[in-house]
PDB file of N, CA and C in Angstrom:
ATOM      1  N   UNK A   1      80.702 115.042  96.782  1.00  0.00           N
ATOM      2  CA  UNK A   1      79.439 115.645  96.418  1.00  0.00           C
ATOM      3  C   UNK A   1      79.050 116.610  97.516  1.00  0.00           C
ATOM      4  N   UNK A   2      78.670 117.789  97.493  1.00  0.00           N
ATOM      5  CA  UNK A   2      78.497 118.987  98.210  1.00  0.00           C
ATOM      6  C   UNK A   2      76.925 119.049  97.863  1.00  0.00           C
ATOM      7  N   UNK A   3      76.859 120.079  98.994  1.00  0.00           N
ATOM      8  CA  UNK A   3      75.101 120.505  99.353  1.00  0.00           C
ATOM      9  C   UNK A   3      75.366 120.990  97.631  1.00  0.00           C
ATOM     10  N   UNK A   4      75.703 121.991  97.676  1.00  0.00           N
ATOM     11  CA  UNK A   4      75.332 122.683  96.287  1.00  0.00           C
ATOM     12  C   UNK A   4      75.170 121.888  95.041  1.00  0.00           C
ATOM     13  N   UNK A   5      75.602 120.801  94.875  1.00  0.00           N
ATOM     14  CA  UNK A   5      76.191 119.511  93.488  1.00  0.00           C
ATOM     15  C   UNK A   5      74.484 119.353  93.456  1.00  0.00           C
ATOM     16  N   UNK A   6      73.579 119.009  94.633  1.00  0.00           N
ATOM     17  CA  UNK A   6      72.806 118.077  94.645  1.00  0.00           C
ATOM     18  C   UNK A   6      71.138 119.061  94.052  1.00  0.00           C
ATOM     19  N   UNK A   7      70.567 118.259  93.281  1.00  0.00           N
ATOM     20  CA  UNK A   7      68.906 118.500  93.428  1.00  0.00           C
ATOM     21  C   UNK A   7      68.024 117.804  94.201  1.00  0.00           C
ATOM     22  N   UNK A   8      67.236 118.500  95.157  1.00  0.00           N
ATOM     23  CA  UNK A   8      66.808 117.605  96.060  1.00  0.00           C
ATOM     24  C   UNK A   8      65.073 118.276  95.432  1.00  0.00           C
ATOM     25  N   UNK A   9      64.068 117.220  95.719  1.00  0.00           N
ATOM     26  CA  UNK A   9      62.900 117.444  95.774  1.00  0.00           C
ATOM     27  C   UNK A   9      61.895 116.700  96.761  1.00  0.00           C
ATOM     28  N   UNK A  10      61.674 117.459  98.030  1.00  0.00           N
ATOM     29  CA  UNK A  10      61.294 116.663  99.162  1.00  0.00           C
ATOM     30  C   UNK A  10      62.479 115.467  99.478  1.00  0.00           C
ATOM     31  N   UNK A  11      61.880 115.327 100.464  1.00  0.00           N
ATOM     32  CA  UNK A  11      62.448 113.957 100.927  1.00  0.00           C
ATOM     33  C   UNK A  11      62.634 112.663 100.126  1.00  0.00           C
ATOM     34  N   UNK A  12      62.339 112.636  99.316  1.00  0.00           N
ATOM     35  CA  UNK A  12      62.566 111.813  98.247  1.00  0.00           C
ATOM     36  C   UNK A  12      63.935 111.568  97.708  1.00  0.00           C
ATOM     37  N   UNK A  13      64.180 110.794  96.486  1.00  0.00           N
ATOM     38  CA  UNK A  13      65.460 110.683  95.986  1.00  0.00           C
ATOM     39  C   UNK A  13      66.072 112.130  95.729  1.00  0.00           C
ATOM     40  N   UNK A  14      67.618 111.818  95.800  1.00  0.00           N
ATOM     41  CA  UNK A  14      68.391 112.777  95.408  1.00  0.00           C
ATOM     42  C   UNK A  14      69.467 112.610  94.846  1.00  0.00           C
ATOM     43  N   UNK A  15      69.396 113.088  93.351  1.00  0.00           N
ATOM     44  CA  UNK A  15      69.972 112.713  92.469  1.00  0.00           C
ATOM     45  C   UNK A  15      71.450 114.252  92.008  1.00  0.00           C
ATOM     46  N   UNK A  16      72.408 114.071  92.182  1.00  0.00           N
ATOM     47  CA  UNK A  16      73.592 115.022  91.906  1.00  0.00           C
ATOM     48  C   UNK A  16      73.557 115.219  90.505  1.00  0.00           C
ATOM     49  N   UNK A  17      73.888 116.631  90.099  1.00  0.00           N
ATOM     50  CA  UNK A  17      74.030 117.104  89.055  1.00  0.00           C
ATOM     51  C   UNK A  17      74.940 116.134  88.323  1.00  0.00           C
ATOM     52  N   UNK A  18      75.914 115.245  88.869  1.00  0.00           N
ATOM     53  CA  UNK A  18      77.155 114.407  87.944  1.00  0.00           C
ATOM     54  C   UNK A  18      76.448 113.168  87.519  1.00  0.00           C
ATOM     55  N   UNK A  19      74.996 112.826  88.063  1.00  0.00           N
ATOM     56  CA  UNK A  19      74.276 111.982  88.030  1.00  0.00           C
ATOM     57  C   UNK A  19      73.718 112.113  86.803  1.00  0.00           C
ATOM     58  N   UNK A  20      72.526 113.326  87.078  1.00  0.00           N
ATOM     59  CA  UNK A  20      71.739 113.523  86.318  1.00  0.00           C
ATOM     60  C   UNK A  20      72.618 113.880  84.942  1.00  0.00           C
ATOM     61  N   UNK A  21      73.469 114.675  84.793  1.00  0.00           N
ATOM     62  CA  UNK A  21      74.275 114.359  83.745  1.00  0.00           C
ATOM     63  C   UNK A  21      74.534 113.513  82.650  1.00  0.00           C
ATOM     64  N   UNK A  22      74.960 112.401  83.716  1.00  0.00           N
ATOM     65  CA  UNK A  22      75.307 111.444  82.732  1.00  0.00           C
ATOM     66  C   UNK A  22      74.119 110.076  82.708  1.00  0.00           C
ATOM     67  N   UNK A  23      72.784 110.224  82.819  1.00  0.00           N
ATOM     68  CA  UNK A  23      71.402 110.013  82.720  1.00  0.00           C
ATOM     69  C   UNK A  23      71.539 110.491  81.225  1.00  0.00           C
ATOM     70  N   UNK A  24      71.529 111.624  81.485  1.00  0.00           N
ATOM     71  CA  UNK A  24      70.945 112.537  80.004  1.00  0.00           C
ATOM     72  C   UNK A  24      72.025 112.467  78.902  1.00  0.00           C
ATOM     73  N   UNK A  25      73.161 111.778  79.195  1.00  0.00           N
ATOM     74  CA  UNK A  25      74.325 111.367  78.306  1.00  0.00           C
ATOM     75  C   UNK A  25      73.919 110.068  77.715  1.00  0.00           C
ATOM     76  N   UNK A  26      73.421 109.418  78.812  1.00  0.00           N
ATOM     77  CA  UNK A  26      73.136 107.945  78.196  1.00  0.00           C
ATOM     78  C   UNK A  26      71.599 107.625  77.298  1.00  0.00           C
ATOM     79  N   UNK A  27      70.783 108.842  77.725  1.00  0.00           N
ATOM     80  CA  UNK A  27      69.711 108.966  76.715  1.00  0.00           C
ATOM     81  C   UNK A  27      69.563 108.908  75.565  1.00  0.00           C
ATOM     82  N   UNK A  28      70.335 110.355  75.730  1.00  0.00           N
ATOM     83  CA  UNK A  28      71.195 111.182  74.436  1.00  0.00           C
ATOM     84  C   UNK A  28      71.395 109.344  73.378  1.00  0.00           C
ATOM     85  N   UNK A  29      72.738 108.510  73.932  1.00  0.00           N
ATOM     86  CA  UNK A  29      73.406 107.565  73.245  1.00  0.00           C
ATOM     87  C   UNK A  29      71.940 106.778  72.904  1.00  0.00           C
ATOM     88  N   UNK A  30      71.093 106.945  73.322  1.00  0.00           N
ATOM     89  CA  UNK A  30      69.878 105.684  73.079  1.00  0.00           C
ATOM     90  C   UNK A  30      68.966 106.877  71.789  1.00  0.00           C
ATOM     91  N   UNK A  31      68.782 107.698  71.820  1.00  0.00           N
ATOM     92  CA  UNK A  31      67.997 108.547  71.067  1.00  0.00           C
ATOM     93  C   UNK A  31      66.797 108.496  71.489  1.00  0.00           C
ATOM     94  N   UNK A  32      66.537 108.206  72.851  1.00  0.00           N
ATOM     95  CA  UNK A  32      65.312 108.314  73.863  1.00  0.00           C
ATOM     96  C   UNK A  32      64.730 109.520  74.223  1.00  0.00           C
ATOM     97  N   UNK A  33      63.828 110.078  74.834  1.00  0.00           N
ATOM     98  CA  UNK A  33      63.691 111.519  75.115  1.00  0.00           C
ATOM     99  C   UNK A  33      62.371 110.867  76.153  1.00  0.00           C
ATOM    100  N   UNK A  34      62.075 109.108  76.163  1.00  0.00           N
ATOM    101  CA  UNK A  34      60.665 108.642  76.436  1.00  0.00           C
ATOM    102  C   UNK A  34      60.724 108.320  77.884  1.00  0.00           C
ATOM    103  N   UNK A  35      61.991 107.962  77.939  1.00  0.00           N
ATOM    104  CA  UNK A  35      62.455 107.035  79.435  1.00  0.00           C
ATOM    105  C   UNK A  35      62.554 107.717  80.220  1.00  0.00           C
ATOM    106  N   UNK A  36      62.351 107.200  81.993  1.00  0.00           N
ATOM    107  CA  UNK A  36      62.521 107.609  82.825  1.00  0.00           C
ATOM    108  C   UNK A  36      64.041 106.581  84.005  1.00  0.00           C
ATOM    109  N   UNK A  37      64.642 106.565  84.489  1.00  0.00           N
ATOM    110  CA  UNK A  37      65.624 106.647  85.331  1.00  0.00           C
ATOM    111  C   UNK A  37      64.407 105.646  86.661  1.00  0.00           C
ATOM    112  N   UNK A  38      64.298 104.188  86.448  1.00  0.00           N
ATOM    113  CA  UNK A  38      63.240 103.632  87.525  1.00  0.00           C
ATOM    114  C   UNK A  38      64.665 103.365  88.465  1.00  0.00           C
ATOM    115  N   UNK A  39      64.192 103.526  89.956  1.00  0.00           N
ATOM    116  CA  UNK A  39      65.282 103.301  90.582  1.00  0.00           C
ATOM    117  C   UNK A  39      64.087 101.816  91.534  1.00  0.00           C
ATOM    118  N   UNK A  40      64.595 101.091  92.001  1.00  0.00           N
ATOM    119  CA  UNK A  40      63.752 100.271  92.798  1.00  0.00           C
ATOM    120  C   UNK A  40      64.880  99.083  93.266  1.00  0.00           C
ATOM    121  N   UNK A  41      63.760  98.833  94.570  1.00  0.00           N
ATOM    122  CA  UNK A  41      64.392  97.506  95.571  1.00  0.00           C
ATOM    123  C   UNK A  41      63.901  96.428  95.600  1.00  0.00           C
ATOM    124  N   UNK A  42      64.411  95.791  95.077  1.00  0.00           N
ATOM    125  CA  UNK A  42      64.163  94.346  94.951  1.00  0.00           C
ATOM    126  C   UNK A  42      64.354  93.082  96.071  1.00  0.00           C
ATOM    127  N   UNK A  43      64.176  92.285  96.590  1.00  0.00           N
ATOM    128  CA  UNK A  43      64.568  91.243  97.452  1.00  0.00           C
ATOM    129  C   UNK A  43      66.001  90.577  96.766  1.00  0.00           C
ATOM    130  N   UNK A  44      66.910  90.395  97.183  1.00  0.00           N
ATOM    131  CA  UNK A  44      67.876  90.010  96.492  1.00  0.00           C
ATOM    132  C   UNK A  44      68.999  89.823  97.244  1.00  0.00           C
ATOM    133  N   UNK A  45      70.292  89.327  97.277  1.00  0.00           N
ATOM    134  CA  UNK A  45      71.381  89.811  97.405  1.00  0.00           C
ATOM    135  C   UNK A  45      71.743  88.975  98.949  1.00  0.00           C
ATOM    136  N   UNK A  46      73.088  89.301  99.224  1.00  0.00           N
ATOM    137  CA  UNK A  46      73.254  88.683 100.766  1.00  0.00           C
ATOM    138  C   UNK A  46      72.821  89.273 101.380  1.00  0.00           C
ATOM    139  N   UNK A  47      71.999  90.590 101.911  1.00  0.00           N
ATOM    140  CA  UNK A  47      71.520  90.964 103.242  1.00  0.00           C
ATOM    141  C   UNK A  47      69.891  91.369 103.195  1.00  0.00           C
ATOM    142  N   UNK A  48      69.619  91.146 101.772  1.00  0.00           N
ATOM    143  CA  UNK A  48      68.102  91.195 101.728  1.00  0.00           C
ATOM    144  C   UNK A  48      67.410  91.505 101.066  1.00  0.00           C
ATOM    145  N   UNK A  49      68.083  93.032 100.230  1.00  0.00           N
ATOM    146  CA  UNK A  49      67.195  93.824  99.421  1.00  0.00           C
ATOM    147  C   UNK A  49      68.070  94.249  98.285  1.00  0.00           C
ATOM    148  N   UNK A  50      68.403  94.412  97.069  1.00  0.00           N
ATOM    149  CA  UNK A  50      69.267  94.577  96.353  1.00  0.00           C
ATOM    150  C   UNK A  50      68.767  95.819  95.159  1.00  0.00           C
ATOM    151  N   UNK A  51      69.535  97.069  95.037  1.00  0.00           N
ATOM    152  CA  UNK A  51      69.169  98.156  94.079  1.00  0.00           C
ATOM    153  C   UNK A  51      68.759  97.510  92.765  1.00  0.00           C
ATOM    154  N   UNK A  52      67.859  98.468  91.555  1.00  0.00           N
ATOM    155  CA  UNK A  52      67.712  98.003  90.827  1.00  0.00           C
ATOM    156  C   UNK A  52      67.651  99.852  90.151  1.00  0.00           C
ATOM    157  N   UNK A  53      68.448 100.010  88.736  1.00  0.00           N
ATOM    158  CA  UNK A  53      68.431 101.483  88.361  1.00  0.00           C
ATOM    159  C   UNK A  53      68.975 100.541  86.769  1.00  0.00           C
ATOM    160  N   UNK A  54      67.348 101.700  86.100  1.00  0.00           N
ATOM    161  CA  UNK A  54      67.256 101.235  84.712  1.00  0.00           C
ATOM    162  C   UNK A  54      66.373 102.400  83.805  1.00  0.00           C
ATOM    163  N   UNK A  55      66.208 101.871  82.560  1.00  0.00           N
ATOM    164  CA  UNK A  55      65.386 103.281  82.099  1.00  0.00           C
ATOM    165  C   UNK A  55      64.294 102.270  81.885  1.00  0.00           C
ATOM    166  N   UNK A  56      63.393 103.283  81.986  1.00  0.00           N
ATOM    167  CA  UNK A  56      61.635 102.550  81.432  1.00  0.00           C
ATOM    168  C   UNK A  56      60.864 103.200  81.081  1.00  0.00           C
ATOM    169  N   UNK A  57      59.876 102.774  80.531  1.00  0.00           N
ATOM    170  CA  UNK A  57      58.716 103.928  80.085  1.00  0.00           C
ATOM    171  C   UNK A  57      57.452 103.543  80.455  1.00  0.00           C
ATOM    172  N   UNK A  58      57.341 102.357  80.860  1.00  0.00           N
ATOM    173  CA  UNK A  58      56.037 102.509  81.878  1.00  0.00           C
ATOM    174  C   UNK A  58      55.939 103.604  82.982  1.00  0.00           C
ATOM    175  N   UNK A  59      54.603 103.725  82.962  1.00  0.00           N
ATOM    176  CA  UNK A  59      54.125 104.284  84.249  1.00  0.00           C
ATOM    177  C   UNK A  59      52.986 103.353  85.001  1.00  0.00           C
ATOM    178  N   UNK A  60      53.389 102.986  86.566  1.00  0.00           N
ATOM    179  CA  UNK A  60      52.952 101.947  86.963  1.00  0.00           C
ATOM    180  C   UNK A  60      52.089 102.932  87.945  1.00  0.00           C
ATOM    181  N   UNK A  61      51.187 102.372  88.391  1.00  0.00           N
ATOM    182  CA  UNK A  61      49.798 102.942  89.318  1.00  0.00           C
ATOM    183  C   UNK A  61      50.870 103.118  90.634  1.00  0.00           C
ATOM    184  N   UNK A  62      51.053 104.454  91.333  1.00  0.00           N
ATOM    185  CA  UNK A  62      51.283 104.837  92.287  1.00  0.00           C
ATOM    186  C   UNK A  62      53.233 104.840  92.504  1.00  0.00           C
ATOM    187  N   UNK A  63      53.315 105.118  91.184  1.00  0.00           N
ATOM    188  CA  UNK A  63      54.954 105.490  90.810  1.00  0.00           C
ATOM    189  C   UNK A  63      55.055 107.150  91.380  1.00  0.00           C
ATOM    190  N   UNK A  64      55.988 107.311  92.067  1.00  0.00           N
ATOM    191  CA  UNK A  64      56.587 108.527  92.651  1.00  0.00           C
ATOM    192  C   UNK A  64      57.389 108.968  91.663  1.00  0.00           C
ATOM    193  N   UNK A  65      57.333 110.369  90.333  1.00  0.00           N
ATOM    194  CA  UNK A  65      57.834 110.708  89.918  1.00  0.00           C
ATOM    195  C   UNK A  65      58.428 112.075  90.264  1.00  0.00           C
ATOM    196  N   UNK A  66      59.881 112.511  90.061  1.00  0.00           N
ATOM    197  CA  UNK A  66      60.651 113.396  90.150  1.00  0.00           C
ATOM    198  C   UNK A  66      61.574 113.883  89.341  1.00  0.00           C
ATOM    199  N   UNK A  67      61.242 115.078  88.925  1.00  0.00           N
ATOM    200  CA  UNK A  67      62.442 116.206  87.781  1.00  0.00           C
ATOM    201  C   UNK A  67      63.728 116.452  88.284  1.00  0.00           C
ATOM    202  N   UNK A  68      64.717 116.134  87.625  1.00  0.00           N
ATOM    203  CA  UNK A  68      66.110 116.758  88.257  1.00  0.00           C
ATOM    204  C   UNK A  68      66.673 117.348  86.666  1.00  0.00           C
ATOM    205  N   UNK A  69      66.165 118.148  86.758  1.00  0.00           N
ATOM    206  CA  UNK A  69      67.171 119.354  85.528  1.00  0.00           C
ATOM    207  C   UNK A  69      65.866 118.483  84.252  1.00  0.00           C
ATOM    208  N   UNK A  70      65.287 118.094  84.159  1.00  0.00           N
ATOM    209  CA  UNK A  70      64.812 117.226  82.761  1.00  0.00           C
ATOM    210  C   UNK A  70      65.215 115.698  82.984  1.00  0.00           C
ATOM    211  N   UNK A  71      65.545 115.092  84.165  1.00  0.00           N
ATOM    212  CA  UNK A  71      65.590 113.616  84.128  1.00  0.00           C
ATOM    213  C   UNK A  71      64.475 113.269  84.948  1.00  0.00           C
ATOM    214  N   UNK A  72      64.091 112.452  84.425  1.00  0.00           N
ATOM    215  CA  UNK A  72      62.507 111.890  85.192  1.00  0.00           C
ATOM    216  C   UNK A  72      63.523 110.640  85.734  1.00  0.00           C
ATOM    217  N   UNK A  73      63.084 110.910  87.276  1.00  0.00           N
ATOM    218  CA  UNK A  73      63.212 109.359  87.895  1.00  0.00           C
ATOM    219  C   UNK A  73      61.991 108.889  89.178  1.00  0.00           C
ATOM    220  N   UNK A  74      61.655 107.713  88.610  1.00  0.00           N
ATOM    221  CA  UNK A  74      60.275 106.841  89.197  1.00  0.00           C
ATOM    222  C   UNK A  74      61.180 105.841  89.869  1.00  0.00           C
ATOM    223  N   UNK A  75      59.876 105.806  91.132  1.00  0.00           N
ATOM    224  CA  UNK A  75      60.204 104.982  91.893  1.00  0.00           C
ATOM    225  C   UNK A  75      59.184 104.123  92.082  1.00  0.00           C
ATOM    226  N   UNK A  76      58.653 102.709  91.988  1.00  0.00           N
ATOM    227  CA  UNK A  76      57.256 102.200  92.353  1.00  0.00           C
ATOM    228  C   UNK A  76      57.210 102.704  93.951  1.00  0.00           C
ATOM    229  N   UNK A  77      55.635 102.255  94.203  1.00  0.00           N
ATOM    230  CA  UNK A  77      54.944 102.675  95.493  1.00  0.00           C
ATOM    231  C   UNK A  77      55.776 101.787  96.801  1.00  0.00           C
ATOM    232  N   UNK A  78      55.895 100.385  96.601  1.00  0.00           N
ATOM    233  CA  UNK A  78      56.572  99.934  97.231  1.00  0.00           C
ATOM    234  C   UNK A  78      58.362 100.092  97.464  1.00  0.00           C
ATOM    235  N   UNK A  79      58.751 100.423  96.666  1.00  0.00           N
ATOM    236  CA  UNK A  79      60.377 100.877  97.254  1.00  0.00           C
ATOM    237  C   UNK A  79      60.576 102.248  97.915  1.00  0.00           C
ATOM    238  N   UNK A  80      59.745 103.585  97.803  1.00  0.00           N
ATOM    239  CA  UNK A  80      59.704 104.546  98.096  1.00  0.00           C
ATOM    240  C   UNK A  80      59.861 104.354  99.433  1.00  0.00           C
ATOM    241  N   UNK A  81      59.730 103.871 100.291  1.00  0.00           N
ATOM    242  CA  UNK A  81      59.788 104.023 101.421  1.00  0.00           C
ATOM    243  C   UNK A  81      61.167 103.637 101.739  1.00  0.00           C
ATOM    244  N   UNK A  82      61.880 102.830 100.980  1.00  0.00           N
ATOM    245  CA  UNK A  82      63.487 102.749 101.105  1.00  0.00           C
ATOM    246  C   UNK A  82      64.398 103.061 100.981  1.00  0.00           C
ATOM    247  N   UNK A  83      63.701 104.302  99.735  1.00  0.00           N
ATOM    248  CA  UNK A  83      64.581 105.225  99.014  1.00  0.00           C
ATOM    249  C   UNK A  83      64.150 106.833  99.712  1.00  0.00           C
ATOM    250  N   UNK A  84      64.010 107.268 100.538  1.00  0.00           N
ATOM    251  CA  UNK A  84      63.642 108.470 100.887  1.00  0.00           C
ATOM    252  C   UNK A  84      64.453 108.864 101.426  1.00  0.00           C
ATOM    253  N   UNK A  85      65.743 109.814 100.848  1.00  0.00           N
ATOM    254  CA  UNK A  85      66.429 110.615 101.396  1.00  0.00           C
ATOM    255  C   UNK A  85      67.944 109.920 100.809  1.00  0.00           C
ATOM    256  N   UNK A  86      67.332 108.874  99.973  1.00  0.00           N
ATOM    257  CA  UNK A  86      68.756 108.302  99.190  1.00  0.00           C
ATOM    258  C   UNK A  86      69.437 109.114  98.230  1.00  0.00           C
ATOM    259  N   UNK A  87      70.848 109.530  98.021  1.00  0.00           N
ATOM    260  CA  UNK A  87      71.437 109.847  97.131  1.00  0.00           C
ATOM    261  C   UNK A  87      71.993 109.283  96.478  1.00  0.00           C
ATOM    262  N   UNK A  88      71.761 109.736  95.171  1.00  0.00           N
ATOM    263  CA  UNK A  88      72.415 108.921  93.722  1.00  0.00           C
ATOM    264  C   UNK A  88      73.434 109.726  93.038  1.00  0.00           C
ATOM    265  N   UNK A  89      74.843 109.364  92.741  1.00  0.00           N
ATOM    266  CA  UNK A  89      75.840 110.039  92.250  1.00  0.00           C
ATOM    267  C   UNK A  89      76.455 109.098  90.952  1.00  0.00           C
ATOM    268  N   UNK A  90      77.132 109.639  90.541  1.00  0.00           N
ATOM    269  CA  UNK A  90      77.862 109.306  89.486  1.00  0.00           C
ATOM    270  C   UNK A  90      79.497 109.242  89.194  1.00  0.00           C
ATOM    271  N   UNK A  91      79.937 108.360  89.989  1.00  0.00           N
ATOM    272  CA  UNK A  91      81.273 108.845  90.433  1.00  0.00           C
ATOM    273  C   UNK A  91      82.310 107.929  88.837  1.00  0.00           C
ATOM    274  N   UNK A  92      83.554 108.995  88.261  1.00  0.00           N
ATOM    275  CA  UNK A  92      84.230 108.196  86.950  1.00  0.00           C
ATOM    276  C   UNK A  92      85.643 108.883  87.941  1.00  0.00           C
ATOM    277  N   UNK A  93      85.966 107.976  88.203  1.00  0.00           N
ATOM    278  CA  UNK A  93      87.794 108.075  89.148  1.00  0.00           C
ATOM    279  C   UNK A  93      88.245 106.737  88.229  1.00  0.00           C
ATOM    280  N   UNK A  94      89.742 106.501  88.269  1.00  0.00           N
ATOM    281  CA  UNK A  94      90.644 105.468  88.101  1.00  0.00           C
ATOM    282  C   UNK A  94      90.353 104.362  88.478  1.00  0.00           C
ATOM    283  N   UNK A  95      89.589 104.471  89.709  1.00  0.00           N
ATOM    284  CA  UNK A  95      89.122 102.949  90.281  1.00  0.00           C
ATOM    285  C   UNK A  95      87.850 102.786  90.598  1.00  0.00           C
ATOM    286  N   UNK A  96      86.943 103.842  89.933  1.00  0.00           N
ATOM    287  CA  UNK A  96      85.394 103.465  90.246  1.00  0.00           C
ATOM    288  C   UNK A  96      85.040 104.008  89.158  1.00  0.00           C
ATOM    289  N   UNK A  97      84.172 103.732  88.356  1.00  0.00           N
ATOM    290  CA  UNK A  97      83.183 104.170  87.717  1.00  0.00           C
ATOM    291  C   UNK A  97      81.835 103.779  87.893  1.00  0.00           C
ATOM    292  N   UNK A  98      81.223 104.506  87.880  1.00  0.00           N
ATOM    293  CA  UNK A  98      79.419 103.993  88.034  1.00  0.00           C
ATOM    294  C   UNK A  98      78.638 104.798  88.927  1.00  0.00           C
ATOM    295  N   UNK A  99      77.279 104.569  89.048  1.00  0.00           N
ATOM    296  CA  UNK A  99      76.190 105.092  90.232  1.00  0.00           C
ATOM    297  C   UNK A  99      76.511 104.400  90.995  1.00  0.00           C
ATOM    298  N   UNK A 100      76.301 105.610  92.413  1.00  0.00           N
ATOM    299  CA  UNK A 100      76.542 105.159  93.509  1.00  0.00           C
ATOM    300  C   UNK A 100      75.415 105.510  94.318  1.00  0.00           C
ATOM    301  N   UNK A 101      75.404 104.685  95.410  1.00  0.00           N
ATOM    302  CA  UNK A 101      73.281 104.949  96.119  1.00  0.00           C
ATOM    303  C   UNK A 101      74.011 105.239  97.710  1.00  0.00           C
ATOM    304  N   UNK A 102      73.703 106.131  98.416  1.00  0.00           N
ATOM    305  CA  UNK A 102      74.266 106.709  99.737  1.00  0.00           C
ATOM    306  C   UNK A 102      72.956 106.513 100.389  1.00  0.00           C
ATOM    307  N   UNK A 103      72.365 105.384 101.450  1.00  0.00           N
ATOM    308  CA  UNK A 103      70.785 105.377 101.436  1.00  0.00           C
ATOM    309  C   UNK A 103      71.149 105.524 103.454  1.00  0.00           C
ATOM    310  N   UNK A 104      70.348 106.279 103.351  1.00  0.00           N
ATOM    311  CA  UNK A 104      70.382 106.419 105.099  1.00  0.00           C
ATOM    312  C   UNK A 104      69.200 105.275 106.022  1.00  0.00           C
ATOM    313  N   UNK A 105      68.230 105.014 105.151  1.00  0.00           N
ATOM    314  CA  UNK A 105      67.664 103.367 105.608  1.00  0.00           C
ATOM    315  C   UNK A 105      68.027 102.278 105.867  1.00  0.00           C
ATOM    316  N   UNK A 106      69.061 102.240 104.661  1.00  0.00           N
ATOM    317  CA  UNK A 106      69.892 100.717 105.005  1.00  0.00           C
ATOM    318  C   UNK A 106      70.679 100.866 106.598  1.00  0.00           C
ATOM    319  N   UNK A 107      70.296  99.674 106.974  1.00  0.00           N
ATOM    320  CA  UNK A 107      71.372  99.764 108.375  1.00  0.00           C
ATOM    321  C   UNK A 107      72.477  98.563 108.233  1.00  0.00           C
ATOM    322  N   UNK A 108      73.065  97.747 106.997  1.00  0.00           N
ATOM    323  CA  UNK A 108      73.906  97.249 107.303  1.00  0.00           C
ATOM    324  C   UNK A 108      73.907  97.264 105.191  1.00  0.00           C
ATOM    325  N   UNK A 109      75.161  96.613 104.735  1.00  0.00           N
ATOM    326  CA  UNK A 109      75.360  95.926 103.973  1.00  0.00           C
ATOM    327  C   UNK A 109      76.363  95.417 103.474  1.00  0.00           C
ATOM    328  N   UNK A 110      76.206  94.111 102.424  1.00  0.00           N
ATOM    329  CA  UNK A 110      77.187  93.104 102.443  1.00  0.00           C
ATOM    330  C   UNK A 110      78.407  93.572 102.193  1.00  0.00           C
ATOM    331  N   UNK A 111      79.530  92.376 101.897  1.00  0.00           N
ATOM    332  CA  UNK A 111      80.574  93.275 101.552  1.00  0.00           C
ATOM    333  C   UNK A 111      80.867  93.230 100.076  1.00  0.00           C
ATOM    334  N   UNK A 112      80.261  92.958  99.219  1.00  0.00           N
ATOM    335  CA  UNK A 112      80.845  93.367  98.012  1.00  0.00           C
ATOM    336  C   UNK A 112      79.658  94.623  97.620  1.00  0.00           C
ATOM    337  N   UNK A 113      78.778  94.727  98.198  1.00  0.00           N
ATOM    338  CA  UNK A 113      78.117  96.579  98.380  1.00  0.00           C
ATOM    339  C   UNK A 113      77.041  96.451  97.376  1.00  0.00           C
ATOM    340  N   UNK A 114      76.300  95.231  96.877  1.00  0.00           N
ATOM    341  CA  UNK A 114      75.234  94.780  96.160  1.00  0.00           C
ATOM    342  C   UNK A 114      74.501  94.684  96.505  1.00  0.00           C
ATOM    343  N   UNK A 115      74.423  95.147  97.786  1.00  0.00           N
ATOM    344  CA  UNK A 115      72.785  94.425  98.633  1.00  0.00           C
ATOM    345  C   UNK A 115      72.522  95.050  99.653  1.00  0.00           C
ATOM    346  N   UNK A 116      71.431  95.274 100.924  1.00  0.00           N
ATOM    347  CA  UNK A 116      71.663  96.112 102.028  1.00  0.00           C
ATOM    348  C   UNK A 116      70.163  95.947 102.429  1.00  0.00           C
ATOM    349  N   UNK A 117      70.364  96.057 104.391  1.00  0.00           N
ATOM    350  CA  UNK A 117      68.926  95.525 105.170  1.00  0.00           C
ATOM    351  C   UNK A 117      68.622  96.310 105.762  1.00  0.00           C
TER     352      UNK A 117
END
């Protein structure tokens, strides 16, 4: 993923065009146009805090919302501070498929890559 791949808006999340992509692929498959892309941190996992990336259509009091090409992604008030400056990609290789979260906050995480402190 290159400077250029990426949409950035403030310091906030940053979500890659291969991302947002396939967001709007999986919409598309739902016949949604309502949802937003909630990304959030949960307590969880072996080292503490564990990702959470889903679609929703609430809007919760003091949700951080952000446009990338037409994908709305919310963050509640409380994870924002964990996610600031995180990148979200979309990687489909032979041996990975899925979102991937590149978070420069986390300072350690486990080893099967589910969780992070």
């Amino acid at each position: 993923m290159s400077v250029q791949d990426e949409t950035t808006v403030g310091d906030g999340i940053i979500l890659s065009d291969a991302a947002a992509s396939k967001v709007k692929a999986l919409l598309e498959q739902e016949g949604r146009d309502d949802l937003a892309l909630r990304v959030a941190v949960q307590p969880g996992g072996c080292s503490g805090l564990r990702y959470q990336l889903f679609f929703d259509e609430r809007s919760l009091d003091g949700d951080v919302v952000k446009d990338f090409g037409g994908v709305k992604v919310v963050t509640d008030r409380m994870s924002a501070p964990y996610l600031g400056g995180a990148s979200i990609d979309f990687v489909d290789t032979i041996e990975k498929q899925g979102f991937t979260i590149d978070n420069p906050n986390a300072t350690g995480s486990c080893a099967c890559g589910d969780s992070f402190n």
